[in-house]
N, C-alpha and C. Protein backbone atom coordinates (compact mmCIF):
# COMPACT_ATOMS: atom_id res chain seq x y z
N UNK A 1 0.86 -1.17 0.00
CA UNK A 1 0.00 0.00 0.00
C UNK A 1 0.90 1.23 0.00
N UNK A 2 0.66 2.45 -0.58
CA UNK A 2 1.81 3.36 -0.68
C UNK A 2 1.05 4.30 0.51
N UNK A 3 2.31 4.86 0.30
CA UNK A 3 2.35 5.98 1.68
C UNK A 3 0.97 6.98 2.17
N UNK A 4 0.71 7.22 1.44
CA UNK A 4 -1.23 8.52 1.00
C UNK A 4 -2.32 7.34 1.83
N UNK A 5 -2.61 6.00 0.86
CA UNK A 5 -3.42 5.22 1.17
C UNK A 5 -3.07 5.14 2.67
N UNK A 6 -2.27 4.52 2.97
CA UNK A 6 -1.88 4.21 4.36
C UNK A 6 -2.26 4.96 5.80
N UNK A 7 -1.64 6.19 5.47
CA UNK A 7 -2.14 7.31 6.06
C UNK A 7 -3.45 7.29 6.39
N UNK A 8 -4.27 7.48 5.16
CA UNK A 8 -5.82 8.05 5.29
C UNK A 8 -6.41 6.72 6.11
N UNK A 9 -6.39 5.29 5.75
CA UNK A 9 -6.41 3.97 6.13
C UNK A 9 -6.45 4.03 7.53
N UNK A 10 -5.03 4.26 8.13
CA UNK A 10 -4.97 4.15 9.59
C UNK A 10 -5.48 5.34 10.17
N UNK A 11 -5.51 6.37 9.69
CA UNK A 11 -6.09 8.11 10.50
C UNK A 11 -7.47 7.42 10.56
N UNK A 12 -8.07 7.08 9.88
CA UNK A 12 -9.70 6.48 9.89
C UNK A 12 -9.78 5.75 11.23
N UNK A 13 -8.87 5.05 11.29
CA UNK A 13 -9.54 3.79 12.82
C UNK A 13 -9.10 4.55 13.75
N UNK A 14 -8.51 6.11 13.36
CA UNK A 14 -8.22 6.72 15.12
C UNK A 14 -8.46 8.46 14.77
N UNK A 15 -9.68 8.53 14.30
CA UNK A 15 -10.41 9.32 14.62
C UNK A 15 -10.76 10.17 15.45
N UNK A 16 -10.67 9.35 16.39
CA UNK A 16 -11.11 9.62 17.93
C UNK A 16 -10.28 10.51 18.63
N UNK A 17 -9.09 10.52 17.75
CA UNK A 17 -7.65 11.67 18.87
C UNK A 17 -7.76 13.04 17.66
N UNK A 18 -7.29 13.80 18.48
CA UNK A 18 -7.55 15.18 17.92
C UNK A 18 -6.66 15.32 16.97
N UNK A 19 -5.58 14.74 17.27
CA UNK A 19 -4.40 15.13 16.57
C UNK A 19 -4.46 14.23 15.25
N UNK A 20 -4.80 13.29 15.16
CA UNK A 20 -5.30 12.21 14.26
C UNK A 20 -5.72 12.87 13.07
N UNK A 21 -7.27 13.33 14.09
CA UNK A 21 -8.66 14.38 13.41
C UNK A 21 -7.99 15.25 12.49
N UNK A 22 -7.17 16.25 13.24
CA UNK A 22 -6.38 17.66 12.55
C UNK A 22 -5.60 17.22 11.19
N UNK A 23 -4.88 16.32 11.74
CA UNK A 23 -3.86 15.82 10.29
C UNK A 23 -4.53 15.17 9.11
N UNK A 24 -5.76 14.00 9.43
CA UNK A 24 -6.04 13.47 8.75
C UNK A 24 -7.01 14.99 8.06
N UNK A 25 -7.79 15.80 8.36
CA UNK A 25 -8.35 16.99 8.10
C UNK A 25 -7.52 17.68 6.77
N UNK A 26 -6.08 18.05 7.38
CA UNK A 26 -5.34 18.36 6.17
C UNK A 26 -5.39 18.04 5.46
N UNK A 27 -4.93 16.53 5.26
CA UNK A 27 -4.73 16.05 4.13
C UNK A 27 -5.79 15.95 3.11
N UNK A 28 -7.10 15.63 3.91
CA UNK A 28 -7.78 15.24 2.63
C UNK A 28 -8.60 16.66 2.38
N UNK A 29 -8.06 18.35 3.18
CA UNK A 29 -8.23 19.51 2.58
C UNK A 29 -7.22 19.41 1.13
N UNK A 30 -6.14 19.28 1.45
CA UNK A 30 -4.95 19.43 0.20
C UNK A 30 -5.85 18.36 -0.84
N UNK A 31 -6.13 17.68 -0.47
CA UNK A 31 -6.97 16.60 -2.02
C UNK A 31 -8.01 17.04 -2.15
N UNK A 32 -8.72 17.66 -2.06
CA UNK A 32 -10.09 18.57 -2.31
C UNK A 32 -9.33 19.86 -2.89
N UNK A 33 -9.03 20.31 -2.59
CA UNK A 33 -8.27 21.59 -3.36
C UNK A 33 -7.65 21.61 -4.70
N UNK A 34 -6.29 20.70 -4.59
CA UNK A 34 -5.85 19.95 -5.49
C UNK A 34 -7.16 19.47 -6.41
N UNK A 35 -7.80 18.38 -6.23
CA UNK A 35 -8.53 17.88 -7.30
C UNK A 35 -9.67 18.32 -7.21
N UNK A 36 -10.75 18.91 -6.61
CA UNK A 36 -11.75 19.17 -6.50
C UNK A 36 -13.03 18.37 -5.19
N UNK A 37 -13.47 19.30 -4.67
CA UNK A 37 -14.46 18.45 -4.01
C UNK A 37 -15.39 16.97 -4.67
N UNK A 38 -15.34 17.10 -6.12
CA UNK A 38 -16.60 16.15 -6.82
C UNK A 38 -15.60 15.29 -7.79
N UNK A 39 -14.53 15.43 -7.39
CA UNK A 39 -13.40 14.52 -8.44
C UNK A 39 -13.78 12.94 -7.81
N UNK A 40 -13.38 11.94 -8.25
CA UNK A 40 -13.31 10.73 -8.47
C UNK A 40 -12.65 10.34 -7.09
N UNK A 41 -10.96 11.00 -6.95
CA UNK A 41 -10.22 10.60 -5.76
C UNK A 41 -11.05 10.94 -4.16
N UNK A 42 -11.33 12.09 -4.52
CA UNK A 42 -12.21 12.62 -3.11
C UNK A 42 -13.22 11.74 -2.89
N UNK A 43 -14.13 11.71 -4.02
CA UNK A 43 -15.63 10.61 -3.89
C UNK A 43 -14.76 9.50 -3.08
N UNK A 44 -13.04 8.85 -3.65
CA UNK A 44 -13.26 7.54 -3.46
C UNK A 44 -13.07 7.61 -1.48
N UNK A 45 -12.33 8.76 -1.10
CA UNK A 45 -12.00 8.48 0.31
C UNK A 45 -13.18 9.33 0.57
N UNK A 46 -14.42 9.82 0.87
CA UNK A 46 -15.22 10.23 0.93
C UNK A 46 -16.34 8.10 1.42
N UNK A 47 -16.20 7.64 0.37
CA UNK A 47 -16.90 5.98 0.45
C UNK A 47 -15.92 5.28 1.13
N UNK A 48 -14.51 5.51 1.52
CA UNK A 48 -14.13 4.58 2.55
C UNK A 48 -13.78 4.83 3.65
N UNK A 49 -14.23 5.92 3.85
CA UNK A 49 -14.92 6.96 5.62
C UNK A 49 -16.25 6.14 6.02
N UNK A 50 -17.01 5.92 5.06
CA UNK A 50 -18.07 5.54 5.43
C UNK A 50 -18.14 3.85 5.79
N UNK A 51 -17.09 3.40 4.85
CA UNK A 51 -16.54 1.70 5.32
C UNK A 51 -15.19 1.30 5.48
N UNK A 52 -14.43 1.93 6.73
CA UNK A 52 -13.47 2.06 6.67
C UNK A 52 -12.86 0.66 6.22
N UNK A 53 -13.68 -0.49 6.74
CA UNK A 53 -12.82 -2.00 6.35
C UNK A 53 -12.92 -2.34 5.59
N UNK A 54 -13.68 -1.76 4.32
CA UNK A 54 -13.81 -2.63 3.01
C UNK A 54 -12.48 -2.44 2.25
N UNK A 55 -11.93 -3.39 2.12
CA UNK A 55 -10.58 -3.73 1.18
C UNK A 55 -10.87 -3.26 0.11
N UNK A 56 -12.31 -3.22 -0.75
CA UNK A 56 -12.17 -2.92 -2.00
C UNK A 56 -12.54 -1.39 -1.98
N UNK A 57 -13.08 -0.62 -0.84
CA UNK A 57 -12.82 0.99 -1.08
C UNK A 57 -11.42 1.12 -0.92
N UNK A 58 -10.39 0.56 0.00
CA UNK A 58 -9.25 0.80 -0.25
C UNK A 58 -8.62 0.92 -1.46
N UNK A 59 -8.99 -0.33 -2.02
CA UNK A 59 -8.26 -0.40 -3.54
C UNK A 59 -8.54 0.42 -4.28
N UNK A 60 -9.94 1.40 -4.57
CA UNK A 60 -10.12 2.19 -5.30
C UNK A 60 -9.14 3.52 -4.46
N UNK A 61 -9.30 3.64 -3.35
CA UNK A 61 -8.69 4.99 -3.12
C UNK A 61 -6.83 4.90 -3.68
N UNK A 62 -6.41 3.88 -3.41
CA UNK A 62 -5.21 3.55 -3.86
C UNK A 62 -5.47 3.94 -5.36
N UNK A 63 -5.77 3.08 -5.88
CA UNK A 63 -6.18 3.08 -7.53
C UNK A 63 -6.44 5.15 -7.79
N UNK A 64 -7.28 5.40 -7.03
CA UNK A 64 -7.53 6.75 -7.59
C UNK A 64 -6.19 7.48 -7.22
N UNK A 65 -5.32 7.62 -6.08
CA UNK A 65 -4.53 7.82 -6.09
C UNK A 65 -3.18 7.69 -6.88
N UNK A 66 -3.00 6.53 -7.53
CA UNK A 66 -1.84 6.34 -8.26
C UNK A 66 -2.24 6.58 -9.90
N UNK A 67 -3.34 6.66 -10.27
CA UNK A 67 -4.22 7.67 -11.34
C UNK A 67 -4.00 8.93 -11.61
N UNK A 68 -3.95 9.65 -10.27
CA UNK A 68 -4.12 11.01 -10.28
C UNK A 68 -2.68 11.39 -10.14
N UNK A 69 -1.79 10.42 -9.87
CA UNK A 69 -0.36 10.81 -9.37
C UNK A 69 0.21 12.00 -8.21
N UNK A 70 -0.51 11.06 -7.03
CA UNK A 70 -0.64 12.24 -5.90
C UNK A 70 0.76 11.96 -5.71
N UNK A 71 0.96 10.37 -5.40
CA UNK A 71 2.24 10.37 -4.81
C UNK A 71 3.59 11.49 -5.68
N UNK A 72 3.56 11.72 -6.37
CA UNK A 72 4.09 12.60 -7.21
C UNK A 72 4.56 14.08 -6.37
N UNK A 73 2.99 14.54 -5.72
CA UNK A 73 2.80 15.62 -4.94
C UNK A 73 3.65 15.97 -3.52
N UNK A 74 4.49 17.05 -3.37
CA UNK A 74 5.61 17.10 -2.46
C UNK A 74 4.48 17.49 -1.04
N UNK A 75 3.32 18.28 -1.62
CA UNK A 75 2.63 18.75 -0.78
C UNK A 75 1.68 18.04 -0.17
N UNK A 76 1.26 17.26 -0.83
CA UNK A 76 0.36 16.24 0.19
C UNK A 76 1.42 15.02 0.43
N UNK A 77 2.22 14.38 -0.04
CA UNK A 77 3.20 13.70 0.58
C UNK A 77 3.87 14.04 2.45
N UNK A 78 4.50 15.31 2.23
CA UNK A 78 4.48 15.73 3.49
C UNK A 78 3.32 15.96 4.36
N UNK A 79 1.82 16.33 3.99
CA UNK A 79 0.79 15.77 4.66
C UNK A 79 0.31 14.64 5.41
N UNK A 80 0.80 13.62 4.07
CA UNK A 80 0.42 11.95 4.59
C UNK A 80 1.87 11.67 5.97
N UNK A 81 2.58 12.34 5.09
CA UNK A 81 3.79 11.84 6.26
C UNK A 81 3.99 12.58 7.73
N UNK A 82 3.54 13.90 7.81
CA UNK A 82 3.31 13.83 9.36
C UNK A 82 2.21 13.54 10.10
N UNK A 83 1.05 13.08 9.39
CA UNK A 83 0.04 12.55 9.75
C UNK A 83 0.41 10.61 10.09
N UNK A 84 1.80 10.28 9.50
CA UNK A 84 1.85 9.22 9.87
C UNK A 84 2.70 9.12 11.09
N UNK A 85 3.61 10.60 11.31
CA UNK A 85 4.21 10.58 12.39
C UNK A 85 3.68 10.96 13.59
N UNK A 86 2.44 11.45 13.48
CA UNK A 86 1.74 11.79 14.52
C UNK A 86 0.69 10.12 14.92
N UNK A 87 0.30 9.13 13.62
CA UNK A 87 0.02 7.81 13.72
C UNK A 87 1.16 7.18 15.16
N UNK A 88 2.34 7.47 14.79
CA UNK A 88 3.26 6.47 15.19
C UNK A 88 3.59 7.29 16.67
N UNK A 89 3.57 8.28 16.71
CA UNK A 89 3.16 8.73 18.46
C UNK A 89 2.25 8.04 19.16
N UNK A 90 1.57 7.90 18.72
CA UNK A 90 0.28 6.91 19.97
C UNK A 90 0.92 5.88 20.14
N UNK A 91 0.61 5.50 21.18
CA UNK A 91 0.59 4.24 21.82
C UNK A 91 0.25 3.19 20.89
N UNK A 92 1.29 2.34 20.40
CA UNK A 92 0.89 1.23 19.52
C UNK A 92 0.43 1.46 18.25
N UNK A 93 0.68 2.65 17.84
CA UNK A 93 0.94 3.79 16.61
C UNK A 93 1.40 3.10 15.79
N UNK A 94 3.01 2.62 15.54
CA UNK A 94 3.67 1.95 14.47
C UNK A 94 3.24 0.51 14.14
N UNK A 95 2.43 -0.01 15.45
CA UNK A 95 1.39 -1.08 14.75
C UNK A 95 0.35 -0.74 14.04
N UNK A 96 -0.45 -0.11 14.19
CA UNK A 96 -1.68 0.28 13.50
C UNK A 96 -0.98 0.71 11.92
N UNK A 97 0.30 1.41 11.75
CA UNK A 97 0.45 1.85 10.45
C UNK A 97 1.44 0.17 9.62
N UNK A 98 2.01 -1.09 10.49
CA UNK A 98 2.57 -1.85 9.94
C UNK A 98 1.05 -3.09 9.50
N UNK A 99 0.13 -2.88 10.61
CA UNK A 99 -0.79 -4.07 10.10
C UNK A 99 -1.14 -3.21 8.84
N UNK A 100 -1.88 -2.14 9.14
CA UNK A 100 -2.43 -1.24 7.89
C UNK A 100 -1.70 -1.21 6.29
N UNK A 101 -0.55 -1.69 6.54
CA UNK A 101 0.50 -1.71 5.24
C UNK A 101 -0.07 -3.11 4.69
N UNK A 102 0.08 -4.20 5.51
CA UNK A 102 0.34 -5.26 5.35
C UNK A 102 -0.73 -6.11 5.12
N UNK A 103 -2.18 -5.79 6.11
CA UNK A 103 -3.41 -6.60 5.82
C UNK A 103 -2.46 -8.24 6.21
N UNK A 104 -1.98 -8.61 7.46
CA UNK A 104 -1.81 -9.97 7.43
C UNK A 104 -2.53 -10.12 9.05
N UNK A 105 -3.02 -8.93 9.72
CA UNK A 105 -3.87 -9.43 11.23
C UNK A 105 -4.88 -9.15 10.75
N UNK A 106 -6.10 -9.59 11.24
CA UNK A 106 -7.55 -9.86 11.01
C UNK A 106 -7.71 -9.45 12.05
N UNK A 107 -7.42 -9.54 13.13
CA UNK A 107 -8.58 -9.17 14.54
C UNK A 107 -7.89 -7.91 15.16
N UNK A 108 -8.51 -7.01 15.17
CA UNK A 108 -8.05 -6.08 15.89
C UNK A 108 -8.73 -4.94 17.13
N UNK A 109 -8.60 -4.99 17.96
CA UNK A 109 -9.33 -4.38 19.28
C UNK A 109 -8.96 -3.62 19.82
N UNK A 110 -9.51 -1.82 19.75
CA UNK A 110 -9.33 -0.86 20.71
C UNK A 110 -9.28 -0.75 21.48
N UNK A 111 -9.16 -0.78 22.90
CA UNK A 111 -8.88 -0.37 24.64
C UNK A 111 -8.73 0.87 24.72
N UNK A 112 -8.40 2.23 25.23
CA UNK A 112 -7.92 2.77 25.75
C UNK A 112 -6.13 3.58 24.87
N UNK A 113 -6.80 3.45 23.64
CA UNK A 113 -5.27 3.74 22.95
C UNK A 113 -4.39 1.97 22.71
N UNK A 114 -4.57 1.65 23.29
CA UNK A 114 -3.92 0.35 23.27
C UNK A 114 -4.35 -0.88 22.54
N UNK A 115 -3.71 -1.33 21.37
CA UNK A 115 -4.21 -2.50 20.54
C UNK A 115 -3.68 -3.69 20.83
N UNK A 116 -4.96 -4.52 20.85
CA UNK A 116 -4.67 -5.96 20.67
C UNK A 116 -4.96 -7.17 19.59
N UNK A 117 -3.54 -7.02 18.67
CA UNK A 117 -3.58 -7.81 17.48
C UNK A 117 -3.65 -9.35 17.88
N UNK A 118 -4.88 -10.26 17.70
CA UNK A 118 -5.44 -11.32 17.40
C UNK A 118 -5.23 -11.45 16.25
N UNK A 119 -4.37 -12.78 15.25
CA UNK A 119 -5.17 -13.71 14.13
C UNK A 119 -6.48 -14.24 14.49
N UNK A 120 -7.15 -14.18 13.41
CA UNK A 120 -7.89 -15.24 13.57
C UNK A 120 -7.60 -16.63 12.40
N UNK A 121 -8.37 -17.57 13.05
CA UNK A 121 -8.13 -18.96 12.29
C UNK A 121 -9.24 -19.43 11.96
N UNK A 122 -9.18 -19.85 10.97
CA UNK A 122 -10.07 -20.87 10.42
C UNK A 122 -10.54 -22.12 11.24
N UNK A 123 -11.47 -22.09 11.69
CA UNK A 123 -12.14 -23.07 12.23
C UNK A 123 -11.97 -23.17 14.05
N UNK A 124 -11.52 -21.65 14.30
CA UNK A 124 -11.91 -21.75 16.05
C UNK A 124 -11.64 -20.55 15.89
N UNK A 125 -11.75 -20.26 17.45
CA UNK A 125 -11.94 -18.66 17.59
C UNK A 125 -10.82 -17.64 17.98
N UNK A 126 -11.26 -16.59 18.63
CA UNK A 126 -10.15 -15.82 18.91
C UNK A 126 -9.75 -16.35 20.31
């Protein structure tokens, strides 16, 4: 997953912190500006706000992204990237942005800032 997707991906499941809120805010101001409120890329992270876990809004926001050649962009690049350094401040921060890369944990559970990565398995439980 490249760096933009990632970002917006993990800022979504932590919402909840201000600082999260603010950065992830930027960024997807600079992509509304940049491309327009009613462009394609915006619509697509606009539909995976609304489902943050669907793999296949991801893929389109990726997809619209490497379309539009954000990664290209010095200015929202440095967006996604201190929004990922402000990710990796929290508590259990650089997990949320390595599962988020990777898609290889399935279970994942909020506490208090604090995550607890579960696999799950086929044919029993957590």
């Amino acid at each position: 997953m490249d760096p933009i997707t990632t970002a917006i991906v993990a800022a979504l499941a932590n919402l909840s912190k201000d600082a999260i809120k603010e950065g992830y805010g930027a960024l997807k101001a600079a992509l509304k500006k940049k491309f327009g409120d009613e462009s394609e890329l915006v619509d697509a992270v606009n539909k995976l706000e609304k489902k943050p876990d669907s793999e296949a809004r991801k893929a389109i926001v990726q997809e619209e992204l490497e379309s539009a050649k954000v990664n290209d962009d010095p200015e929202i690049l440095k967006l996604a990237q201190d929004l990922d350094n402000k990710l990796k401040e929290m508590t259990g921060g650089q997990s949320v942005i390595t599962q988020t890369q990777t898609n290889t944990v399935s279970g994942v559970g909020s506490i208090g800032g604090n995550f607890n990565f579960a696999p799950v398995q086929e044919g029993g439980s957590k």
